[in-house]
N, C-alpha and C. Protein backbone atom coordinates (compact mmCIF):
# COMPACT_ATOMS: atom_id res chain seq x y z
N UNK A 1 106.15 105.28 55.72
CA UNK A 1 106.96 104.56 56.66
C UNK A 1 106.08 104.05 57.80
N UNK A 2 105.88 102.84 58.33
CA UNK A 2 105.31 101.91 59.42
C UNK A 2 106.10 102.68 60.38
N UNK A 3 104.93 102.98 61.36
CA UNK A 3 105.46 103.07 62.54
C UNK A 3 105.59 102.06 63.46
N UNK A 4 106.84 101.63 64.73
CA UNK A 4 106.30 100.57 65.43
C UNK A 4 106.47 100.92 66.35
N UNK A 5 105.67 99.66 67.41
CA UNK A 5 105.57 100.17 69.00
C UNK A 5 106.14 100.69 69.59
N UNK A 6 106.01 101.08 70.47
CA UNK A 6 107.28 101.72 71.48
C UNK A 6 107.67 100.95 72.27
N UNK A 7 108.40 100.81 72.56
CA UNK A 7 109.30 100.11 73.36
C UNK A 7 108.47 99.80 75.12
N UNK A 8 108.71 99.02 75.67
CA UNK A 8 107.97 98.74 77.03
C UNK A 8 108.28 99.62 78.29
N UNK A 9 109.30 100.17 78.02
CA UNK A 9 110.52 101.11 78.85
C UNK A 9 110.40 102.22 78.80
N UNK A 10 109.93 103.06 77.16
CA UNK A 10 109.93 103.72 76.71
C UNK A 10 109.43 105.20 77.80
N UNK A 11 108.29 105.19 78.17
CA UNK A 11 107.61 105.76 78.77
C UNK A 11 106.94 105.89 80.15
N UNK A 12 106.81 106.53 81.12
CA UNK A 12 106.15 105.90 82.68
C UNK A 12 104.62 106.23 82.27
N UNK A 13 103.77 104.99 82.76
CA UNK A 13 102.65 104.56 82.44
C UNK A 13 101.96 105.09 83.93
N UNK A 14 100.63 105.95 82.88
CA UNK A 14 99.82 106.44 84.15
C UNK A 14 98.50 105.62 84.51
N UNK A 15 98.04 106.21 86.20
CA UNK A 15 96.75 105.42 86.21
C UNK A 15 96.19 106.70 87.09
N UNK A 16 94.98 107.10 86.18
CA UNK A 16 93.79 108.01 86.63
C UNK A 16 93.13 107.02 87.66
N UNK A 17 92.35 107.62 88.93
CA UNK A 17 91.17 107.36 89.47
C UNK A 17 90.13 108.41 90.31
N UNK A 18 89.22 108.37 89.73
CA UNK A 18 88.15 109.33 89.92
C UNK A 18 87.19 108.48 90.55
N UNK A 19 86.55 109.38 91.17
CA UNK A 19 84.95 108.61 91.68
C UNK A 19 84.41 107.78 90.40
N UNK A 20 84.07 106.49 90.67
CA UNK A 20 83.48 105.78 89.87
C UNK A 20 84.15 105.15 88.46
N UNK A 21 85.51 105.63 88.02
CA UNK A 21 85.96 104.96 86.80
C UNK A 21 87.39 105.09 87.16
N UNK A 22 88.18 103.79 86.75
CA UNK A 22 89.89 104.52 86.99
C UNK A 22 90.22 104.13 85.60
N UNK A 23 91.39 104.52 84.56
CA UNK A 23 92.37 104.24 83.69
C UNK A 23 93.38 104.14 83.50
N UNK A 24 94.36 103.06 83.02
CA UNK A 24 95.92 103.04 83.01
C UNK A 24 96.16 103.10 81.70
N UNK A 25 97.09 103.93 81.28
CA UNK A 25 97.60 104.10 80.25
C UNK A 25 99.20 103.57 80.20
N UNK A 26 99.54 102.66 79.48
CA UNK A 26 101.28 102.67 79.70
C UNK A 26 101.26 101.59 78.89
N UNK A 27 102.81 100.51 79.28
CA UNK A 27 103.13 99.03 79.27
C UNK A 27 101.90 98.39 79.18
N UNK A 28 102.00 97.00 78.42
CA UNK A 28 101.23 95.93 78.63
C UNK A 28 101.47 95.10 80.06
N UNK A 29 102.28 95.75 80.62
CA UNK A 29 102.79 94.92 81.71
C UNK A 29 102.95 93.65 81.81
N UNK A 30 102.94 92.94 81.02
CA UNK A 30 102.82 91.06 80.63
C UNK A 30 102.01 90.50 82.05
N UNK A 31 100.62 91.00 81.90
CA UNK A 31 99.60 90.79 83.34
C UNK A 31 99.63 89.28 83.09
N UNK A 32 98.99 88.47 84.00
CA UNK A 32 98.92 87.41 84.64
C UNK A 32 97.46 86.96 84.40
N UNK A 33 96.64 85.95 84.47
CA UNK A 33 94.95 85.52 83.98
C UNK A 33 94.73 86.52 85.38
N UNK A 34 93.26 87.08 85.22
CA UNK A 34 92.63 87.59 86.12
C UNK A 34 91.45 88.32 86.24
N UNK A 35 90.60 88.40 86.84
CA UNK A 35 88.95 88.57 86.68
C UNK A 35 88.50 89.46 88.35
N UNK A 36 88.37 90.88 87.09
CA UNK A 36 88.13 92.22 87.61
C UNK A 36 86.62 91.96 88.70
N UNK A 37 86.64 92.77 89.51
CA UNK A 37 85.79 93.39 90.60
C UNK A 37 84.60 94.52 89.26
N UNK A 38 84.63 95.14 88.53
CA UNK A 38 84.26 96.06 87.75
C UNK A 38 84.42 95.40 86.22
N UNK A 39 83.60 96.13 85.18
CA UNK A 39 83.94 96.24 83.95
C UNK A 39 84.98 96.27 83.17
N UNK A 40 85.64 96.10 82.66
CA UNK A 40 87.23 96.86 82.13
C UNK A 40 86.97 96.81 80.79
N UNK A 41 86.80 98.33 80.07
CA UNK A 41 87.19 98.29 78.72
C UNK A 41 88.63 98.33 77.75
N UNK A 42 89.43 97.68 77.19
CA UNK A 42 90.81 97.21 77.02
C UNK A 42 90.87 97.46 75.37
N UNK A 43 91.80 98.25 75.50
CA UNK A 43 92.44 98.62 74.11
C UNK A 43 93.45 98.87 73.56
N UNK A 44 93.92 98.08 72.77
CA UNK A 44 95.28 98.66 72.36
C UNK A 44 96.21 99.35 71.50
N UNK A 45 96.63 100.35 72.43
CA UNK A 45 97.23 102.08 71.62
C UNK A 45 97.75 101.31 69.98
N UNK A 46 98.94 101.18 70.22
CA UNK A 46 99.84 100.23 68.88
C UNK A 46 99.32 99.46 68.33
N UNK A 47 98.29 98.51 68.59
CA UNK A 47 97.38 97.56 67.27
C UNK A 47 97.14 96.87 68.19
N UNK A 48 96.20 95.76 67.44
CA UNK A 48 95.71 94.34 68.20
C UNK A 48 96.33 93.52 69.31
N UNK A 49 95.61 93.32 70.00
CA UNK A 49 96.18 92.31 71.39
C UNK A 49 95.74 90.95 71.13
N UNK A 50 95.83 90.28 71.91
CA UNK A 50 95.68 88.85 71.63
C UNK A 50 94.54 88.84 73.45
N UNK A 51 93.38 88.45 73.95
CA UNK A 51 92.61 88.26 74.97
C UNK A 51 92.49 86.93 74.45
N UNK A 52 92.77 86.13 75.89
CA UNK A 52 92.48 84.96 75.97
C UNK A 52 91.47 84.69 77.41
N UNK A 53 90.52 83.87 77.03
CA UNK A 53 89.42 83.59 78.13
C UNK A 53 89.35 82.23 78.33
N UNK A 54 88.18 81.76 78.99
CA UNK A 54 88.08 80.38 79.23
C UNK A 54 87.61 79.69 77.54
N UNK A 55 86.83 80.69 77.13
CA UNK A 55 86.52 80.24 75.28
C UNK A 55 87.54 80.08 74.13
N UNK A 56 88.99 80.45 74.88
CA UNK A 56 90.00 80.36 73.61
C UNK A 56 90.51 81.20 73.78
N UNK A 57 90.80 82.05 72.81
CA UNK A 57 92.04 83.35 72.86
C UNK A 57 91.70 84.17 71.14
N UNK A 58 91.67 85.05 70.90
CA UNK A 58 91.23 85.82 69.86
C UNK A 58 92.25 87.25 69.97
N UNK A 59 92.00 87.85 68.87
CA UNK A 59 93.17 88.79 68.86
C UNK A 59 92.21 90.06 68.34
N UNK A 60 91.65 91.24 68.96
CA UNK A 60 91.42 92.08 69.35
C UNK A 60 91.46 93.51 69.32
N UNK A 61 91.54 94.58 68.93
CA UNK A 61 91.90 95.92 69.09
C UNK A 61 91.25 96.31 70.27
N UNK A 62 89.81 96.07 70.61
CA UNK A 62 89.44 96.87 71.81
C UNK A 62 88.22 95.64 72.29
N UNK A 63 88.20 95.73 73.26
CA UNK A 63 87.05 94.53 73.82
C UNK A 63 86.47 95.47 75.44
N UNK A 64 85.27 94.93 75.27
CA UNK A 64 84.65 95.07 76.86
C UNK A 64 84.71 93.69 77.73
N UNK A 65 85.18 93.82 78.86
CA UNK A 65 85.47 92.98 79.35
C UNK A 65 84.41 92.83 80.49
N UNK A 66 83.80 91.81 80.53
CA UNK A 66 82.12 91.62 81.50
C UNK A 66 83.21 91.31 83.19
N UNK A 67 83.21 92.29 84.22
CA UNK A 67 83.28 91.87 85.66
C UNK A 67 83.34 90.30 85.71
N UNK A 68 84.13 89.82 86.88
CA UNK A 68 84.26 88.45 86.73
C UNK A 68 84.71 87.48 85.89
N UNK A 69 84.88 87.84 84.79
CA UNK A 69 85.64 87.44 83.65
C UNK A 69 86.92 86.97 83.56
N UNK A 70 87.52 85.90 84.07
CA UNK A 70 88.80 85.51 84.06
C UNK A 70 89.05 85.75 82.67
N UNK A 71 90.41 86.00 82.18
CA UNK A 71 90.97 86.96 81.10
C UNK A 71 92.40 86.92 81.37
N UNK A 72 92.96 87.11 80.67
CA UNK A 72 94.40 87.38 80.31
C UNK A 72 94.69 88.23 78.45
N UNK A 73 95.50 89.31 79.49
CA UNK A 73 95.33 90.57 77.88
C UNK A 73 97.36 89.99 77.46
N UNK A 74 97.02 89.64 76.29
CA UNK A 74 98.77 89.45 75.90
C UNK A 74 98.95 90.51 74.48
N UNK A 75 100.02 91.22 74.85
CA UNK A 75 100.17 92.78 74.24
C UNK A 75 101.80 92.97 74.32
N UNK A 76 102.56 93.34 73.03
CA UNK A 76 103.71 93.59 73.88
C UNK A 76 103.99 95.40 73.36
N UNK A 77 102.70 96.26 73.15
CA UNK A 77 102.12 97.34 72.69
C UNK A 77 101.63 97.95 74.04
N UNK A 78 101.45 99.10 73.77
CA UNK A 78 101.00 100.55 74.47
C UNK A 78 99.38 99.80 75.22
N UNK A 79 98.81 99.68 76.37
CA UNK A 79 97.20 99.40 76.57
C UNK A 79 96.67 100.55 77.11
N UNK A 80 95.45 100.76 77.01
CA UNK A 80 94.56 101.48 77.75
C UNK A 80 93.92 100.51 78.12
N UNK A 81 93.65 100.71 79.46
CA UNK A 81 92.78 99.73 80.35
C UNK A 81 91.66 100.78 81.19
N UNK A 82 90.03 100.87 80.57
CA UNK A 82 89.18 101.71 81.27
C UNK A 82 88.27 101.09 82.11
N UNK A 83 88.46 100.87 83.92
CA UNK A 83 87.93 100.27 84.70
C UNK A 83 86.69 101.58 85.13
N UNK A 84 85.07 100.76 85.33
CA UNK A 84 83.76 101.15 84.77
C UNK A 84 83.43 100.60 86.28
N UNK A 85 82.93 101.63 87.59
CA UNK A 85 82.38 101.49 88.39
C UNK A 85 80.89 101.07 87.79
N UNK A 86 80.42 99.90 88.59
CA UNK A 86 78.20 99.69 88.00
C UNK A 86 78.04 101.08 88.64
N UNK A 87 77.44 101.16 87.66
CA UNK A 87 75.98 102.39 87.91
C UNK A 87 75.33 102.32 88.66
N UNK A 88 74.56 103.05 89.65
CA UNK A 88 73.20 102.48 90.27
C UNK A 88 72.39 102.55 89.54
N UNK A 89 71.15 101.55 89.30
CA UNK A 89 70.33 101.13 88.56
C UNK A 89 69.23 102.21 88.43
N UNK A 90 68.25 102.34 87.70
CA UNK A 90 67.19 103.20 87.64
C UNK A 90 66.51 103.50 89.19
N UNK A 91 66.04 101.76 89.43
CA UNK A 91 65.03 101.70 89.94
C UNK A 91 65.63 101.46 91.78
N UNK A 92 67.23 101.92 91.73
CA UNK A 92 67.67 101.90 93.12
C UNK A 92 67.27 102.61 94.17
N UNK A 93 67.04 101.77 95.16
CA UNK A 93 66.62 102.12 96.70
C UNK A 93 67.32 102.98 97.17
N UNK A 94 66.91 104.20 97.55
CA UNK A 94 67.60 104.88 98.10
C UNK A 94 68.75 104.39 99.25
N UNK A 95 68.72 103.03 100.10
CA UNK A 95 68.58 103.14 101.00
C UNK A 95 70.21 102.37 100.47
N UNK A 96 70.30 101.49 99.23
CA UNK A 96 71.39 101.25 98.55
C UNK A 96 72.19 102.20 98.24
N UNK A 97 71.43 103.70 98.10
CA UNK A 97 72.67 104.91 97.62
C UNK A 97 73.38 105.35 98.85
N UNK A 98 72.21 105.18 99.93
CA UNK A 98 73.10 105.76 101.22
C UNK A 98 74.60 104.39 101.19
N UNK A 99 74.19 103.02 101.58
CA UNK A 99 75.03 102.34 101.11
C UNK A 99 76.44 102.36 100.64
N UNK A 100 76.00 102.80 99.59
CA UNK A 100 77.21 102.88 98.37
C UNK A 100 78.32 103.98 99.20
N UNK A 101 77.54 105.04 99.45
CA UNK A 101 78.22 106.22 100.11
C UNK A 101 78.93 105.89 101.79
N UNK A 102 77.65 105.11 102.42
CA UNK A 102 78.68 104.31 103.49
C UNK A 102 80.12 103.80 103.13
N UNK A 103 79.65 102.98 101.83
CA UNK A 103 81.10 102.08 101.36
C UNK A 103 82.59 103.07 100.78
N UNK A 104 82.10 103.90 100.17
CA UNK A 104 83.16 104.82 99.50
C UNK A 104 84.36 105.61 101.01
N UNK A 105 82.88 105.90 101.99
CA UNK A 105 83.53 106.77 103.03
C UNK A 105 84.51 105.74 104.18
N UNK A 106 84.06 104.68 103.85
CA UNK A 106 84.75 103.64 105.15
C UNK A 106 84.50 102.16 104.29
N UNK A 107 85.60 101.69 103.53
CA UNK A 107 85.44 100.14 102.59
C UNK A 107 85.85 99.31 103.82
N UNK A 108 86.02 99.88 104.59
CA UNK A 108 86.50 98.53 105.78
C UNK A 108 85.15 98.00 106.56
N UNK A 109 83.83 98.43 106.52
CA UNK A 109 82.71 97.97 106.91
C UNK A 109 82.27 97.01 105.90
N UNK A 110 82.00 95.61 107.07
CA UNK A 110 81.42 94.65 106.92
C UNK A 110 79.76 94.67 106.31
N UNK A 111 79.09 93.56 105.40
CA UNK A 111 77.65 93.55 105.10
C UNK A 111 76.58 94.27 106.77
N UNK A 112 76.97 93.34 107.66
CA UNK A 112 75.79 93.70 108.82
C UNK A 112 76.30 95.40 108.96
N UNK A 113 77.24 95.40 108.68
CA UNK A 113 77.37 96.93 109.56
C UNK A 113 76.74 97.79 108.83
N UNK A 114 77.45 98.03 107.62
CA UNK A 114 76.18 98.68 106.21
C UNK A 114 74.57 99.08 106.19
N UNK A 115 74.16 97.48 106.55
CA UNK A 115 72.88 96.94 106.68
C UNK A 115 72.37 97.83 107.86
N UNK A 116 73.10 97.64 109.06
CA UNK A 116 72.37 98.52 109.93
C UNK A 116 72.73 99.73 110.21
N UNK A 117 73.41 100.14 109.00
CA UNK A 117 73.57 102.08 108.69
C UNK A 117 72.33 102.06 107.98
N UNK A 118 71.62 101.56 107.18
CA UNK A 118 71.04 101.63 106.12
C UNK A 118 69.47 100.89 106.91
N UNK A 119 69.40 100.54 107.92
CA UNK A 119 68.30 100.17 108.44
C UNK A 119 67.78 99.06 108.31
N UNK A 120 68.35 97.80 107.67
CA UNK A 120 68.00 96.81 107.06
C UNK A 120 68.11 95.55 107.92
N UNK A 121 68.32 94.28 107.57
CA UNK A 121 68.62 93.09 108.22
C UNK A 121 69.69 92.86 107.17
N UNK A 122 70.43 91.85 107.48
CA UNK A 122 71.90 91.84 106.81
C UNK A 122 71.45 90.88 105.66
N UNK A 123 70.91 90.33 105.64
CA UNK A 123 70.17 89.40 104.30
C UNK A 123 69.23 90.11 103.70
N UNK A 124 68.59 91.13 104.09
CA UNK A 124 68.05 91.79 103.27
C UNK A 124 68.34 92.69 102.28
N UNK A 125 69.61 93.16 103.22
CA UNK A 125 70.20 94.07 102.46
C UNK A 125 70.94 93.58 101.27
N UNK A 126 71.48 92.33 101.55
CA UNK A 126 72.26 91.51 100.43
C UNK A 126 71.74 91.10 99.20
N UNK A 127 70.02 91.22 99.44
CA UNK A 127 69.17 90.65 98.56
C UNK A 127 69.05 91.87 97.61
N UNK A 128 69.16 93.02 98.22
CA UNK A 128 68.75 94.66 97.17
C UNK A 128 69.86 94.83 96.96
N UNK A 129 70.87 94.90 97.17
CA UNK A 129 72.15 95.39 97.12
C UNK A 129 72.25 94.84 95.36
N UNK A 130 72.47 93.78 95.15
CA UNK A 130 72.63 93.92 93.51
C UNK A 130 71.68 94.64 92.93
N UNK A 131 70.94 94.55 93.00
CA UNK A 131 69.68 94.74 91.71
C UNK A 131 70.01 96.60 91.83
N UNK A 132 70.21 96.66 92.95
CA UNK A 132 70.61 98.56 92.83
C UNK A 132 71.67 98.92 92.43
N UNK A 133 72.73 98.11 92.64
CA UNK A 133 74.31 98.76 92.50
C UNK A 133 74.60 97.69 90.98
N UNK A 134 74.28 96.80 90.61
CA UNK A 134 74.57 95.87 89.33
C UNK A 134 76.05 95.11 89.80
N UNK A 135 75.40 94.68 91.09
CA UNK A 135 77.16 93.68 91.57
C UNK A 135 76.88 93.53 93.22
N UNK A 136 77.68 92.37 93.12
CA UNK A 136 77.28 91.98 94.49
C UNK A 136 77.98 92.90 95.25
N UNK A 137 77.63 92.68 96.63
CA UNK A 137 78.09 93.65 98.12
C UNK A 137 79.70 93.42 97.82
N UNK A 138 79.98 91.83 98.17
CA UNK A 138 81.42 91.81 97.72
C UNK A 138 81.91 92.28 97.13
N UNK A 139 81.90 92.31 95.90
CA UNK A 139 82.74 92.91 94.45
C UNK A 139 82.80 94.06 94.26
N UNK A 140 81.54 94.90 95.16
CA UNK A 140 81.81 96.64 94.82
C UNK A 140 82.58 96.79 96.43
N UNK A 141 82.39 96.07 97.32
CA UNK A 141 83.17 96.48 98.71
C UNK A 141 84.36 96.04 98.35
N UNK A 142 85.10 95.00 97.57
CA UNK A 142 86.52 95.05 96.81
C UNK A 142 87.05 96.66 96.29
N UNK A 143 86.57 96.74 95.56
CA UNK A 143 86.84 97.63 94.38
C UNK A 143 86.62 98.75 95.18
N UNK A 144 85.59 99.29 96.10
CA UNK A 144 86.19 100.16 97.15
C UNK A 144 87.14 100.70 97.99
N UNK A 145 87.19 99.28 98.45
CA UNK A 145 88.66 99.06 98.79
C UNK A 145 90.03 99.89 98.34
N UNK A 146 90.07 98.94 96.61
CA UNK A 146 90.76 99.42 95.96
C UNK A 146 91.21 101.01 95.71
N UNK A 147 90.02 101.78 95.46
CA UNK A 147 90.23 102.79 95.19
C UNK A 147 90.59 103.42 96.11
N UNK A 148 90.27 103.08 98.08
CA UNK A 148 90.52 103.55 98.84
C UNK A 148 92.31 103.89 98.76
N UNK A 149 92.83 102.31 99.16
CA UNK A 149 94.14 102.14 98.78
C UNK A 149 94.67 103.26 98.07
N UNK A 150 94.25 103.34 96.55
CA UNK A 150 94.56 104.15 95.75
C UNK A 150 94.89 106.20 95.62
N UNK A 151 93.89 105.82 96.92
CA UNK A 151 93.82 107.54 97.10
C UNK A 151 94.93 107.52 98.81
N UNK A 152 95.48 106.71 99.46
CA UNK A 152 96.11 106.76 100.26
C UNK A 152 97.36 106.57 99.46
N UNK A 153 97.42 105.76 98.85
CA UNK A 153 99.40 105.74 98.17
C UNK A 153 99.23 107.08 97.78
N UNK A 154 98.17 107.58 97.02
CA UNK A 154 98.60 109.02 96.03
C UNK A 154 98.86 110.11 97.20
N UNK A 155 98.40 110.15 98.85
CA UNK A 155 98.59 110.84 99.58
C UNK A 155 99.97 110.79 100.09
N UNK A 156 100.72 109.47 99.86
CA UNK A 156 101.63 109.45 100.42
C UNK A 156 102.36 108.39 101.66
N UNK A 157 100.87 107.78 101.66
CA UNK A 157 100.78 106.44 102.44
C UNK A 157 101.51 105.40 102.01
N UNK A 158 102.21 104.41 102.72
CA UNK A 158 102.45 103.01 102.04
C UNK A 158 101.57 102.06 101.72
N UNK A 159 101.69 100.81 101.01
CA UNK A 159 100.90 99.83 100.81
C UNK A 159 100.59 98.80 101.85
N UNK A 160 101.16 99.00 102.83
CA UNK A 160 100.76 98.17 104.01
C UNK A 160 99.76 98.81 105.14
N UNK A 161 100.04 100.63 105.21
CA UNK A 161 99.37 101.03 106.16
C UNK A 161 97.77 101.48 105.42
N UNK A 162 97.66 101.73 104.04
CA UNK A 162 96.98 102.47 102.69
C UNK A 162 95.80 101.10 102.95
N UNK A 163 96.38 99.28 102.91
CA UNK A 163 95.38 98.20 102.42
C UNK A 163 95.26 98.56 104.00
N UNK A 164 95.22 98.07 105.19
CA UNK A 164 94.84 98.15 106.36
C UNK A 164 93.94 99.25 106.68
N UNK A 165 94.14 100.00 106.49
CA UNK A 165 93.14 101.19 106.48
C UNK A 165 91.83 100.88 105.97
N UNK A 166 91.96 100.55 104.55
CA UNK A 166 91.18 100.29 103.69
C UNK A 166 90.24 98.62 103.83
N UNK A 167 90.86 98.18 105.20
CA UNK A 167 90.02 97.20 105.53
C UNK A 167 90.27 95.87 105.28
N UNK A 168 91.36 95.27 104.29
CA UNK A 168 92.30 94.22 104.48
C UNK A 168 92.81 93.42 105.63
N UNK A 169 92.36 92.39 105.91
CA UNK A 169 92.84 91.67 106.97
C UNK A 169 94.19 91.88 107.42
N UNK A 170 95.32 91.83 106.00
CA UNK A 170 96.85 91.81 106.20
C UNK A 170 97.52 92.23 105.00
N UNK A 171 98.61 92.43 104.98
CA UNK A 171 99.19 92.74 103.62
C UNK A 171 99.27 91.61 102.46
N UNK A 172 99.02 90.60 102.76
CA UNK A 172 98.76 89.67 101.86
C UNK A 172 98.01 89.16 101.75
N UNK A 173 96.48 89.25 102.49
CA UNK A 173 95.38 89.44 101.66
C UNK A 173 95.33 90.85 100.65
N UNK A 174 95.60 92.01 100.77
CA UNK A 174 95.55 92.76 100.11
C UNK A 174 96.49 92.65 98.33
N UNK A 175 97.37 92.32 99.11
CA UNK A 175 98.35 91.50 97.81
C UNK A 175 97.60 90.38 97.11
N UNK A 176 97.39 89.28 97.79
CA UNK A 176 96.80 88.51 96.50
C UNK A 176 95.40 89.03 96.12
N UNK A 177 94.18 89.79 96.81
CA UNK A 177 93.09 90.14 96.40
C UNK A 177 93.58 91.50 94.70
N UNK A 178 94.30 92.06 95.04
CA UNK A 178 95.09 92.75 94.05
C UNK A 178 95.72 92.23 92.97
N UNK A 179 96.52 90.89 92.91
CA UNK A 179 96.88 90.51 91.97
C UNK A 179 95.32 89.51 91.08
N UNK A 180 94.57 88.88 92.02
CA UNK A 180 93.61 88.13 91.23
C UNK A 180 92.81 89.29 90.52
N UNK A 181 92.73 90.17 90.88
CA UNK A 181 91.67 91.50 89.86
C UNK A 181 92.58 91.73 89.31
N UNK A 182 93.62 92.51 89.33
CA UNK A 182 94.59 93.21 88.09
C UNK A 182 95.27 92.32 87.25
N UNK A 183 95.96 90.97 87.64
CA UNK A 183 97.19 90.48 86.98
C UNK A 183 98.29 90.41 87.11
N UNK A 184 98.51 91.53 88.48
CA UNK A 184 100.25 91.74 88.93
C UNK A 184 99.66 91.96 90.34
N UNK A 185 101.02 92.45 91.19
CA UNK A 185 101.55 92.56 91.99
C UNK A 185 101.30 94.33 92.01
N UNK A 186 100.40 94.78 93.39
CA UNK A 186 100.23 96.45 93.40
C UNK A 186 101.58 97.16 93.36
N UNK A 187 102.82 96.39 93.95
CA UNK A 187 104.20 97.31 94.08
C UNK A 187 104.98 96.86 92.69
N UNK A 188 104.89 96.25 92.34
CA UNK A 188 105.27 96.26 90.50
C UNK A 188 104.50 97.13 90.16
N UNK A 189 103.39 97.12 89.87
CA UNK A 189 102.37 98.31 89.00
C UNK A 189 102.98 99.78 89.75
N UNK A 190 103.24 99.90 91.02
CA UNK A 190 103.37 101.34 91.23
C UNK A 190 104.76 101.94 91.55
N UNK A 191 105.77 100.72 90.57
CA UNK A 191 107.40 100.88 91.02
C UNK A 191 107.42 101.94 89.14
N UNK A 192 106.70 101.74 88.58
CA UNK A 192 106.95 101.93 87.20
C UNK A 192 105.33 102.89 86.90
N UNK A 193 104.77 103.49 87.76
CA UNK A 193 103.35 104.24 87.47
C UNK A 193 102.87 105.41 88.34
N UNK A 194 102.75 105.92 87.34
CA UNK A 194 102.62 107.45 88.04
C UNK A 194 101.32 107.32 88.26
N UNK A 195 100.62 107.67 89.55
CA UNK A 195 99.40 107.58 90.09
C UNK A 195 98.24 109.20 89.86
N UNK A 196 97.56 109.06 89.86
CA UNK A 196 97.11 110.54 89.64
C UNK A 196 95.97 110.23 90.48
N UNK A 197 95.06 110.60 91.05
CA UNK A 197 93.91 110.50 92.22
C UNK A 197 93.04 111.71 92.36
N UNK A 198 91.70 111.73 92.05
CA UNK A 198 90.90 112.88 91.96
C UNK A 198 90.13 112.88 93.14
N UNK A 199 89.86 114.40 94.22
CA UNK A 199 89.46 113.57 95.52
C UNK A 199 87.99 113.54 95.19
């Protein structure tokens, strides 16, 4: 006997986040085109998805998805979605790890401010900053962000006081910077998702 999907309803869909990797397990959520801050490896529980890119659209069981990658996942099946903090590189500067650790402890600091935790000139620092972390200052100070956010809703925070904290101009920069990486809307994803947060 064929088994078939489960239903979209069926189940409340979780999202792990740990230092350095988060995962959602649930709904396909019928996401929206959009191009991650991080890696995303994408798979789907119930069978093949359909990923469509700027090259066409192909149909899929599991794909790595390259950062920056405008994308749209169409699924009406179970996804795992495994978001892949960059690594620091072999040959990273220490002075990038302090960095990184600036960024994790406070995502609301600007490049110069970083730069002169870290001893640098603010263009200089911008210049090492990839080659150590594998992503620009921007895209990992996003995704910092993010996770910041992430560990304030799981405390109990709202989404207005959680993105402000976390260094968002306003609630709607935080809103649309959220929907262009994920595909939705952060209070859709967390009206229907059980959050889990590792400190």
């Amino acid at each position: 006997m064929e088994e078939s999907a489960l239903p979209e309803t069926c189940c409340r869909a979780t999202i792990w986040v740990r230092l350095g990797h988060a995962a959602y397990l649930g709904p396909s959520l019928k996401l929206d085109a959009h191009s991650g801050s991080v890696d995303c490896f994408a798979y789907g529980v119930d069978g093949p998805f359909t990923l469509r890119t700027g090259d066409g659209e192909r149909d899929v069981r599991g794909v790595l998805i390259p950062a920056r990658t405008r994308h749209q996942v169409i699924s009406d099946g179970r996804m795992l979605f495994l978001y892949l903090e960059p690594g620091l590189t072999d040959t990273a500067d220490d002075r990038i790890r302090t960095a990184i650790a600036l960024l994790r402890s406070d995502p609301g600091l600007n490049a110069a401010q970083v730069a002169a935790g870290v001893g640098l000139s603010t263009s200089r620092f911008l210049h090492l900053f990839p080659a150590g972390a594998g992503t620009s200052f921007r895209r990992y100070r996003l995704w910092a962000r993010m996770v910041h956010v992430a560990g304030a809703v799981s405390r109990g925070a709202d989404l207005t006081r959680a993105s402000a904290e976390a260094g968002f101009a306003s609630p709607s920069h935080f809103s649309d910077s959220f929907h262009a990486m994920f595909g939705l809307t952060a209070s859709a994803l967390l009206a229907t998702t059980r959050l889990i947060v590792s400190p």
